[in-house]
PDB file of N, CA and C in Angstrom:
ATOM      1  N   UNK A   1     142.497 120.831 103.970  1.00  0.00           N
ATOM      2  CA  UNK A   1     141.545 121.121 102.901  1.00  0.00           C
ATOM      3  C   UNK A   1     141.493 119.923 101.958  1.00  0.00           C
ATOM      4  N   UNK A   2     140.098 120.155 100.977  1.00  0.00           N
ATOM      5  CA  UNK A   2     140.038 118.409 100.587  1.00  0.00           C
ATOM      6  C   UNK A   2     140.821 118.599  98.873  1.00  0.00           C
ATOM      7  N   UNK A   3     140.696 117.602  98.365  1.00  0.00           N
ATOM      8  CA  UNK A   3     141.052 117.764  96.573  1.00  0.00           C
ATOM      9  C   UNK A   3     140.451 118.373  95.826  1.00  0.00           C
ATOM     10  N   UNK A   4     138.595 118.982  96.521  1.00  0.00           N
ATOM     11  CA  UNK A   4     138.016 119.256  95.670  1.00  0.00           C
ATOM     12  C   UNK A   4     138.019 120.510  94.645  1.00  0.00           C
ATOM     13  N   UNK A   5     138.040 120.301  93.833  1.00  0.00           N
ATOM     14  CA  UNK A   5     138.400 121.600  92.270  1.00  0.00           C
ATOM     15  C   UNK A   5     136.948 122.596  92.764  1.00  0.00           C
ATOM     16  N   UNK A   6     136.698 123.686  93.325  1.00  0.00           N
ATOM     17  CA  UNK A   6     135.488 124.813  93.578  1.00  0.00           C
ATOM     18  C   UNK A   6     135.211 125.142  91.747  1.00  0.00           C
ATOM     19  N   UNK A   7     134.461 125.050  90.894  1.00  0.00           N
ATOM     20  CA  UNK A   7     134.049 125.715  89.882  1.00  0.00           C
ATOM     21  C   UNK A   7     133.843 127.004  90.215  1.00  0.00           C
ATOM     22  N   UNK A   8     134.621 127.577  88.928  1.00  0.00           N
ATOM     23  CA  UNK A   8     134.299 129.139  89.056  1.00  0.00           C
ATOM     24  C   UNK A   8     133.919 129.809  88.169  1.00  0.00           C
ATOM     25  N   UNK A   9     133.311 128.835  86.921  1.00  0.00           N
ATOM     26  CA  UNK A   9     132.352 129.498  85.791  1.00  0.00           C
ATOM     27  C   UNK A   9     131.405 129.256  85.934  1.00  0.00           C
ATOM     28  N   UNK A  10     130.786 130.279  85.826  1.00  0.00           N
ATOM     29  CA  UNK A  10     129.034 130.690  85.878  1.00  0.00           C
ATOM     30  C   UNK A  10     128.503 129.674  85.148  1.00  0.00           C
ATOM     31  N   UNK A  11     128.669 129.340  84.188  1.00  0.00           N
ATOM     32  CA  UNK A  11     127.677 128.274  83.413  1.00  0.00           C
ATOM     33  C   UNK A  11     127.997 127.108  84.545  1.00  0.00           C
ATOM     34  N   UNK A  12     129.005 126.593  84.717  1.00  0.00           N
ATOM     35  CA  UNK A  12     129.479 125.484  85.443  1.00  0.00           C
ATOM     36  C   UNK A  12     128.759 125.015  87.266  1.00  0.00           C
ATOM     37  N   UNK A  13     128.978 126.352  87.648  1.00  0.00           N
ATOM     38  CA  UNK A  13     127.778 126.787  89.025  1.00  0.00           C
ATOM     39  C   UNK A  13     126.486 126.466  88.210  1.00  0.00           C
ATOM     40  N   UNK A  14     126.216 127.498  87.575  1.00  0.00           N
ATOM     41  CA  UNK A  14     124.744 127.540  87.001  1.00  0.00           C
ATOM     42  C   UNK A  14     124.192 125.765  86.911  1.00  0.00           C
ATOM     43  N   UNK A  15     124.860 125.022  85.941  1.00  0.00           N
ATOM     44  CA  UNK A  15     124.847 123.663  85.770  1.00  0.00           C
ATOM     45  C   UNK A  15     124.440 122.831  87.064  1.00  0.00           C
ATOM     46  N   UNK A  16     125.154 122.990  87.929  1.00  0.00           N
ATOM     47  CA  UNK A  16     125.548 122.061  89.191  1.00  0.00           C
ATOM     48  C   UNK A  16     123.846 122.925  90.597  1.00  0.00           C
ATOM     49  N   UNK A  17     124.073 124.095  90.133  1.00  0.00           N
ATOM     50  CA  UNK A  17     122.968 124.466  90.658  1.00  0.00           C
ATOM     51  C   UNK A  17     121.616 123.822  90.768  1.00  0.00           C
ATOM     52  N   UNK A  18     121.451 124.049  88.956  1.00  0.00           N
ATOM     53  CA  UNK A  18     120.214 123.280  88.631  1.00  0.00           C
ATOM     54  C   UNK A  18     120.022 121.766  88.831  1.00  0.00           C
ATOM     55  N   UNK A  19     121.474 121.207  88.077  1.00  0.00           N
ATOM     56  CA  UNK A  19     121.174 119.654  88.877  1.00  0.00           C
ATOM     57  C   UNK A  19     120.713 119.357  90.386  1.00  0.00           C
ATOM     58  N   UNK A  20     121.112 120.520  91.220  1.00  0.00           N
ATOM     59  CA  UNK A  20     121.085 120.318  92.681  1.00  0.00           C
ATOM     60  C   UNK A  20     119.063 120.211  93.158  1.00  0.00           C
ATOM     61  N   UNK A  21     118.690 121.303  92.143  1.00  0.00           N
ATOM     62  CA  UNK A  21     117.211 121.885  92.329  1.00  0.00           C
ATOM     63  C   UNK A  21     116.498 120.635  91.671  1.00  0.00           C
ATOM     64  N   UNK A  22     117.086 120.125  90.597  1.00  0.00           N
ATOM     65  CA  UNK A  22     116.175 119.093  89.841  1.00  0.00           C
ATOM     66  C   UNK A  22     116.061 117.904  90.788  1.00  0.00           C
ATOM     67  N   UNK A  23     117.097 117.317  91.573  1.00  0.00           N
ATOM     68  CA  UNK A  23     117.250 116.808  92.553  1.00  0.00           C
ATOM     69  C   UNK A  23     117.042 116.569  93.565  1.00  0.00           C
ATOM     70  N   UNK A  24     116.758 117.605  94.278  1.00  0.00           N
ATOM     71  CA  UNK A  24     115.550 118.125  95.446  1.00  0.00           C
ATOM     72  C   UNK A  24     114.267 118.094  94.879  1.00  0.00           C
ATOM     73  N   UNK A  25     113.848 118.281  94.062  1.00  0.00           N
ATOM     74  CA  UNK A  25     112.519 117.817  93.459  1.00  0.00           C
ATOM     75  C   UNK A  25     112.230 116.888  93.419  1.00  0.00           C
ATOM     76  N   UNK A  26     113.293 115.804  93.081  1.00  0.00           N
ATOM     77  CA  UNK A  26     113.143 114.491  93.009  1.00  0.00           C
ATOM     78  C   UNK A  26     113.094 113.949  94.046  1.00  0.00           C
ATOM     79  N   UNK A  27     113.734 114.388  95.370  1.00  0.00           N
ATOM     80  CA  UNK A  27     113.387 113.882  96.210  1.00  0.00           C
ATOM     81  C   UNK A  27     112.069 114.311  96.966  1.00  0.00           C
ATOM     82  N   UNK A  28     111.732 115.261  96.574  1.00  0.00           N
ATOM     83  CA  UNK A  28     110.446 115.447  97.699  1.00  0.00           C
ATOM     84  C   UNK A  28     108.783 114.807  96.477  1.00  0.00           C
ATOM     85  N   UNK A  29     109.412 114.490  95.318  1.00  0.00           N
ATOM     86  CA  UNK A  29     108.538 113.499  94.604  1.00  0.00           C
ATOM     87  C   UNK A  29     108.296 112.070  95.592  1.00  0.00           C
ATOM     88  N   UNK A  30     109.491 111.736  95.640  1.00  0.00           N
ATOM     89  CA  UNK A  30     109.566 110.562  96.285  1.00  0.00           C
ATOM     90  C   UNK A  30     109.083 110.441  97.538  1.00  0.00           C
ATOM     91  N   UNK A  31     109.153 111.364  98.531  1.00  0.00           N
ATOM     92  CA  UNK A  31     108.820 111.360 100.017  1.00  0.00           C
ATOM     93  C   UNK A  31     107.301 111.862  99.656  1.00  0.00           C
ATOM     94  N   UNK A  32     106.717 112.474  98.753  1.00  0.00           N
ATOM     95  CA  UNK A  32     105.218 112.468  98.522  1.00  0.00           C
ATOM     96  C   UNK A  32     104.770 110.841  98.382  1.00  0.00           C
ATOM     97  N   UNK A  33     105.028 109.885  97.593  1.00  0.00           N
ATOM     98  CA  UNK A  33     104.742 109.105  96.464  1.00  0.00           C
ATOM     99  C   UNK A  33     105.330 107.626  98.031  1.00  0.00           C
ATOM    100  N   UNK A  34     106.102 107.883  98.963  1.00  0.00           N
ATOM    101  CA  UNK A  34     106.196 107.314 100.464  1.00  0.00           C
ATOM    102  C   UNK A  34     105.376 107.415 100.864  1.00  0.00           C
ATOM    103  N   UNK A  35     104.972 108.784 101.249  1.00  0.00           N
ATOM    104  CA  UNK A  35     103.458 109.449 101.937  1.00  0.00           C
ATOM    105  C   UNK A  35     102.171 108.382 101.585  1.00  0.00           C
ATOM    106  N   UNK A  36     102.142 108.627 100.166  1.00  0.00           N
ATOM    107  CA  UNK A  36     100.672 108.317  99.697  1.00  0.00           C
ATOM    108  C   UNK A  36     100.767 106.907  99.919  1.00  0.00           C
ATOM    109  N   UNK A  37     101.721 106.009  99.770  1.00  0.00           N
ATOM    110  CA  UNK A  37     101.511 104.738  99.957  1.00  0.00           C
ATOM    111  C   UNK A  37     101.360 104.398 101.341  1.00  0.00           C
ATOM    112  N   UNK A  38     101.886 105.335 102.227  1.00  0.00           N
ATOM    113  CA  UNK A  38     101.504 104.660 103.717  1.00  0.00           C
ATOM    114  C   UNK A  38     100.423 104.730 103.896  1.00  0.00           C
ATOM    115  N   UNK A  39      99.614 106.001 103.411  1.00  0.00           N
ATOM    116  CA  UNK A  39      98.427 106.377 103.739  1.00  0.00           C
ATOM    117  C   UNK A  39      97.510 105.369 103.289  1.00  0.00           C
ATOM    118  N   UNK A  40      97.640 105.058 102.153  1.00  0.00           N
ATOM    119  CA  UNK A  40      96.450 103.915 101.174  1.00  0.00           C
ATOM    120  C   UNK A  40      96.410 102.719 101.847  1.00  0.00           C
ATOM    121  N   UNK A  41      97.959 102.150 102.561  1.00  0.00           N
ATOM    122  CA  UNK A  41      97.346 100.779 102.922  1.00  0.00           C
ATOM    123  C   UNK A  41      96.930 101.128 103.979  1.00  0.00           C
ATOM    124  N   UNK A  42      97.301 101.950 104.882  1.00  0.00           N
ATOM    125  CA  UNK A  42      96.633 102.359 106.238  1.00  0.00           C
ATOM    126  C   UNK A  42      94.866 102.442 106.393  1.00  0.00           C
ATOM    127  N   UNK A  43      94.488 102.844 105.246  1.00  0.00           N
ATOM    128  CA  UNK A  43      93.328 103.053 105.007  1.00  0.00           C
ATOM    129  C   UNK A  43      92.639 101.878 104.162  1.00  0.00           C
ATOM    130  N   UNK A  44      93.451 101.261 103.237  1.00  0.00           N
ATOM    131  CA  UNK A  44      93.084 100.056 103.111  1.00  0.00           C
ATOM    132  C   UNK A  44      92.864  98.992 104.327  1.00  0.00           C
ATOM    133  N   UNK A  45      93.809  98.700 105.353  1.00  0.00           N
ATOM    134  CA  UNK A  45      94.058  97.978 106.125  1.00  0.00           C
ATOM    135  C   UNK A  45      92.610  98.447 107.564  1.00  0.00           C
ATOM    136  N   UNK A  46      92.165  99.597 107.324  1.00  0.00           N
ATOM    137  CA  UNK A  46      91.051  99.579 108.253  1.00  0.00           C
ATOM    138  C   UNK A  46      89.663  99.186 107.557  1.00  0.00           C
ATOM    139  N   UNK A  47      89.776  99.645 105.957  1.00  0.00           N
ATOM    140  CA  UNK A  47      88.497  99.365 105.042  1.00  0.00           C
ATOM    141  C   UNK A  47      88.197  97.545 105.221  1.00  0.00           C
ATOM    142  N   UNK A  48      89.453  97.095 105.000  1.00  0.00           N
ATOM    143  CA  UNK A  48      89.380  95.618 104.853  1.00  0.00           C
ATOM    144  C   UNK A  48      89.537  94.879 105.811  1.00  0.00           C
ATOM    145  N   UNK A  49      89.931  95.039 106.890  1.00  0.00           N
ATOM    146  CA  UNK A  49      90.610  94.519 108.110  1.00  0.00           C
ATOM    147  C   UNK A  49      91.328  93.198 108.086  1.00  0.00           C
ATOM    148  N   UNK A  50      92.331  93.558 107.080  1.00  0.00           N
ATOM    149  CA  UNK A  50      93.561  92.937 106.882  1.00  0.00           C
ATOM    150  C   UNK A  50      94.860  93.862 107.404  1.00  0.00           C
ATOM    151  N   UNK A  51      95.697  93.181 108.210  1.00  0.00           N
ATOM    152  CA  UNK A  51      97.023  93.778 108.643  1.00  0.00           C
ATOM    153  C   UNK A  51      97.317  94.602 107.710  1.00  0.00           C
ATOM    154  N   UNK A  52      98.088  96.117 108.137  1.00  0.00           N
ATOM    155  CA  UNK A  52      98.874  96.887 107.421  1.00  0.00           C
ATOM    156  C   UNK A  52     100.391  96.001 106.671  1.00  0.00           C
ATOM    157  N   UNK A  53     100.491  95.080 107.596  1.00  0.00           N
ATOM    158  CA  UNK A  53     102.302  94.254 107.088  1.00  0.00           C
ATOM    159  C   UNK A  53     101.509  93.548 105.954  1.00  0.00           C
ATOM    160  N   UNK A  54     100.781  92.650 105.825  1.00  0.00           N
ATOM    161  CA  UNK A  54     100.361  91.781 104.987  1.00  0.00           C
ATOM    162  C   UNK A  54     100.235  92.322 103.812  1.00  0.00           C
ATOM    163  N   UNK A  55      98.802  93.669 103.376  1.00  0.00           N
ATOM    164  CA  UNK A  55      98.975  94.578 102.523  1.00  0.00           C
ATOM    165  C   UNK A  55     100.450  95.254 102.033  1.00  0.00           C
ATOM    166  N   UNK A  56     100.989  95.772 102.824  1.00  0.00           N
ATOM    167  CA  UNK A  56     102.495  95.793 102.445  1.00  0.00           C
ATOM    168  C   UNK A  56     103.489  94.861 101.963  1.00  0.00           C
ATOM    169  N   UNK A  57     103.110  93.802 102.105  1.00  0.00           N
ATOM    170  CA  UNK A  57     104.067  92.755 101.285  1.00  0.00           C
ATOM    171  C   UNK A  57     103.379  92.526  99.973  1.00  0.00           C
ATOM    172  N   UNK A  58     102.082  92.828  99.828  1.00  0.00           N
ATOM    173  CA  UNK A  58     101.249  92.307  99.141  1.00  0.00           C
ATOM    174  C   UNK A  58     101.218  93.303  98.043  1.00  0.00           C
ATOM    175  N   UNK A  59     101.440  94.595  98.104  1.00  0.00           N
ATOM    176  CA  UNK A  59     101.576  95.984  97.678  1.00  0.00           C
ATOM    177  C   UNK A  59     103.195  95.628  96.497  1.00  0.00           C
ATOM    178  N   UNK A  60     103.974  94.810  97.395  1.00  0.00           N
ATOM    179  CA  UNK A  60     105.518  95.025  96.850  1.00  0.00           C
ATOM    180  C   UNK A  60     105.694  93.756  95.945  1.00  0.00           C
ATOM    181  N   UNK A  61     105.000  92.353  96.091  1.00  0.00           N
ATOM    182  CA  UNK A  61     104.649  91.399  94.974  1.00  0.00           C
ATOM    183  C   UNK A  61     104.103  91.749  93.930  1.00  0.00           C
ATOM    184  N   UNK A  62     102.778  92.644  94.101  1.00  0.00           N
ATOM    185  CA  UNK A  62     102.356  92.950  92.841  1.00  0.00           C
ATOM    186  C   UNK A  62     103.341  94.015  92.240  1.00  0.00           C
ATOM    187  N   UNK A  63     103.880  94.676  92.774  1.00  0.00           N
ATOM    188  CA  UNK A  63     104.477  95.297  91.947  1.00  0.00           C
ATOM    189  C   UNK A  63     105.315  94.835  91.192  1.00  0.00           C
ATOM    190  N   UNK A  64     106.576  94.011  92.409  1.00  0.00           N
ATOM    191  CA  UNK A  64     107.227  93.586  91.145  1.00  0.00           C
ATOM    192  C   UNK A  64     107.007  92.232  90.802  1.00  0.00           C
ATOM    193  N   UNK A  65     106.084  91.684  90.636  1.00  0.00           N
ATOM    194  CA  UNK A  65     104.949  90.646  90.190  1.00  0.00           C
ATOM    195  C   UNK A  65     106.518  88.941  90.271  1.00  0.00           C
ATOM    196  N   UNK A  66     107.020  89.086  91.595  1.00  0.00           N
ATOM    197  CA  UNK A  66     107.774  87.985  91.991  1.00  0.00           C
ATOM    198  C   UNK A  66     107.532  86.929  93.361  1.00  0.00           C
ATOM    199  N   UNK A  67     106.303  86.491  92.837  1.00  0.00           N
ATOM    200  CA  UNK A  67     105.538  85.844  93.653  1.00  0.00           C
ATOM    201  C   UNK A  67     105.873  84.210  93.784  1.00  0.00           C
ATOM    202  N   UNK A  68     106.307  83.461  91.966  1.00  0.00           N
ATOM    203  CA  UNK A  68     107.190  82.757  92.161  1.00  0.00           C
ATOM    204  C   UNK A  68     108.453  82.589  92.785  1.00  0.00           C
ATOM    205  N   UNK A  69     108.849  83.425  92.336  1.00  0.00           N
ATOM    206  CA  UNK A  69     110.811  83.552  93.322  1.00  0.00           C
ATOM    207  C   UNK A  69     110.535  83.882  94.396  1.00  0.00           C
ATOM    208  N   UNK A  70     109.345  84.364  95.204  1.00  0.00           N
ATOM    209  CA  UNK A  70     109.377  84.663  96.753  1.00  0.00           C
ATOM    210  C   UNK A  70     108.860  83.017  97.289  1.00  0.00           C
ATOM    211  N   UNK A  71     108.051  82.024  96.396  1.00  0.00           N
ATOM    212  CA  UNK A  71     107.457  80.917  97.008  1.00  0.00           C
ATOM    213  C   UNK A  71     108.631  79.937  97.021  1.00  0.00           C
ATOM    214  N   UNK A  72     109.713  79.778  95.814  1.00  0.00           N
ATOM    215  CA  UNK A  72     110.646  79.318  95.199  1.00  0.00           C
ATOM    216  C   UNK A  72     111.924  79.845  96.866  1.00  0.00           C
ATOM    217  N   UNK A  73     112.118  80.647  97.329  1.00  0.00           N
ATOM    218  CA  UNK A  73     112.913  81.416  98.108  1.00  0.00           C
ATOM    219  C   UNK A  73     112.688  80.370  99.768  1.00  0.00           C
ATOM    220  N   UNK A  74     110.709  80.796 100.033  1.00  0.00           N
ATOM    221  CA  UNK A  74     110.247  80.054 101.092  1.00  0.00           C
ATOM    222  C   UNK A  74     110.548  78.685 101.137  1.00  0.00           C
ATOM    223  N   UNK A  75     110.162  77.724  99.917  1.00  0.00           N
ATOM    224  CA  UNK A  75     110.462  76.703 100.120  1.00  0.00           C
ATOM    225  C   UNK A  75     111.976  76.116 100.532  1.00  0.00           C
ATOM    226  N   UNK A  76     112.692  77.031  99.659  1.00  0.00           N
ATOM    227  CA  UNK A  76     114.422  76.925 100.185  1.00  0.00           C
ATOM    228  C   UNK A  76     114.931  76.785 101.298  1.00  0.00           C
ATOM    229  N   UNK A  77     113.947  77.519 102.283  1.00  0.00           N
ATOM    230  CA  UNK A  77     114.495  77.841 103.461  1.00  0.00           C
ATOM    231  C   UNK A  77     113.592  76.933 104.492  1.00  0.00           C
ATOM    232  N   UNK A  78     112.450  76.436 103.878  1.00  0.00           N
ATOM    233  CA  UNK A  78     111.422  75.412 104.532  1.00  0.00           C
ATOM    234  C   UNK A  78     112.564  73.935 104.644  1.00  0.00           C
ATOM    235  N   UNK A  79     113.440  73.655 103.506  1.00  0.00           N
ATOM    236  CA  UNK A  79     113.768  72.910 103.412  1.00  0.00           C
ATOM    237  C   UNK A  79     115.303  72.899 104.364  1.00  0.00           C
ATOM    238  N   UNK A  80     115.833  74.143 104.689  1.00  0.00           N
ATOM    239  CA  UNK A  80     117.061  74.280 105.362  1.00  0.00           C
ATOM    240  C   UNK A  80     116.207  74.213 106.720  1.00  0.00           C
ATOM    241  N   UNK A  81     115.254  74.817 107.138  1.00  0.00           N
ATOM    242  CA  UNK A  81     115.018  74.689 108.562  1.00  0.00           C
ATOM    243  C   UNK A  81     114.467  73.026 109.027  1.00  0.00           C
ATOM    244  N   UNK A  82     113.771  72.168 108.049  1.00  0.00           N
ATOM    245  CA  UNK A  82     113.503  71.150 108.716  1.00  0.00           C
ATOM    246  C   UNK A  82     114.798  69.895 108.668  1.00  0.00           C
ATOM    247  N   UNK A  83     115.738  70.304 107.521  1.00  0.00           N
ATOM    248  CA  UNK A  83     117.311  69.756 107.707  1.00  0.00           C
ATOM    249  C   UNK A  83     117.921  70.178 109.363  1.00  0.00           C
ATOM    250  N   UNK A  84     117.342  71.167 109.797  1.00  0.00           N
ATOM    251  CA  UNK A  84     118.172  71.160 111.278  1.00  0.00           C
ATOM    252  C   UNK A  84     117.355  70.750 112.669  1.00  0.00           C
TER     253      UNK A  84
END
C-alpha cells in the first residue's frame, strides 16, 4: 500500500472533488480550443491553398510574435551546417 493519507472530511473530499470537476473542464476547454484550431487551418489551408504545416507554423509565430528569435535560431544553425 502507498503513503498516501485517504481524506476523510467531507469538506476536504468535497474540496478535492471540485478541484477534480474544475479540472476536467479545463481540460475539455482545451481539447475544444485543439479542435477549433485544427479545423480553421484545415479550412484555411483549402480556402488559400497554402500547406496546412506552413499555416501552422505561421499560426504559432504570430502568436507568440518570435519571428526574430526563430530567424536569429535559423541562421545559427545555417551557420553550423555550412561549418561541416
Amino acid at each position: 500500500m502507498s503513503n498516501i493519507i485517504i481524506p476523510s472530511s467531507p469538506a476536504d473530499i468535497a474540496k478535492i472533488k471540485g478541484a477534480m470537476q474544475e479540472i476536467s473542464n479545463s481540460y475539455s476547454r482545451q481539447e475544444s480550443e485543439r479542435e477549433f484550431v485544427k479545423e480553421a487551418i484545415m479550412d484555411l489551408a483549402d480556402a488559400v491553398d497554402v500547406p496546412k504545416k506552413v499555416l501552422g507554423k505561421m499560426a504559432r509565430i504570430f502568436h507568440k510574435q518570435n519571428m526574430a528569435e526563430l530567424l536569429g535560431e535559423i541562421e545559427d544553425v545555417e551557420a553550423l551546417m555550412e561549418a561541416l
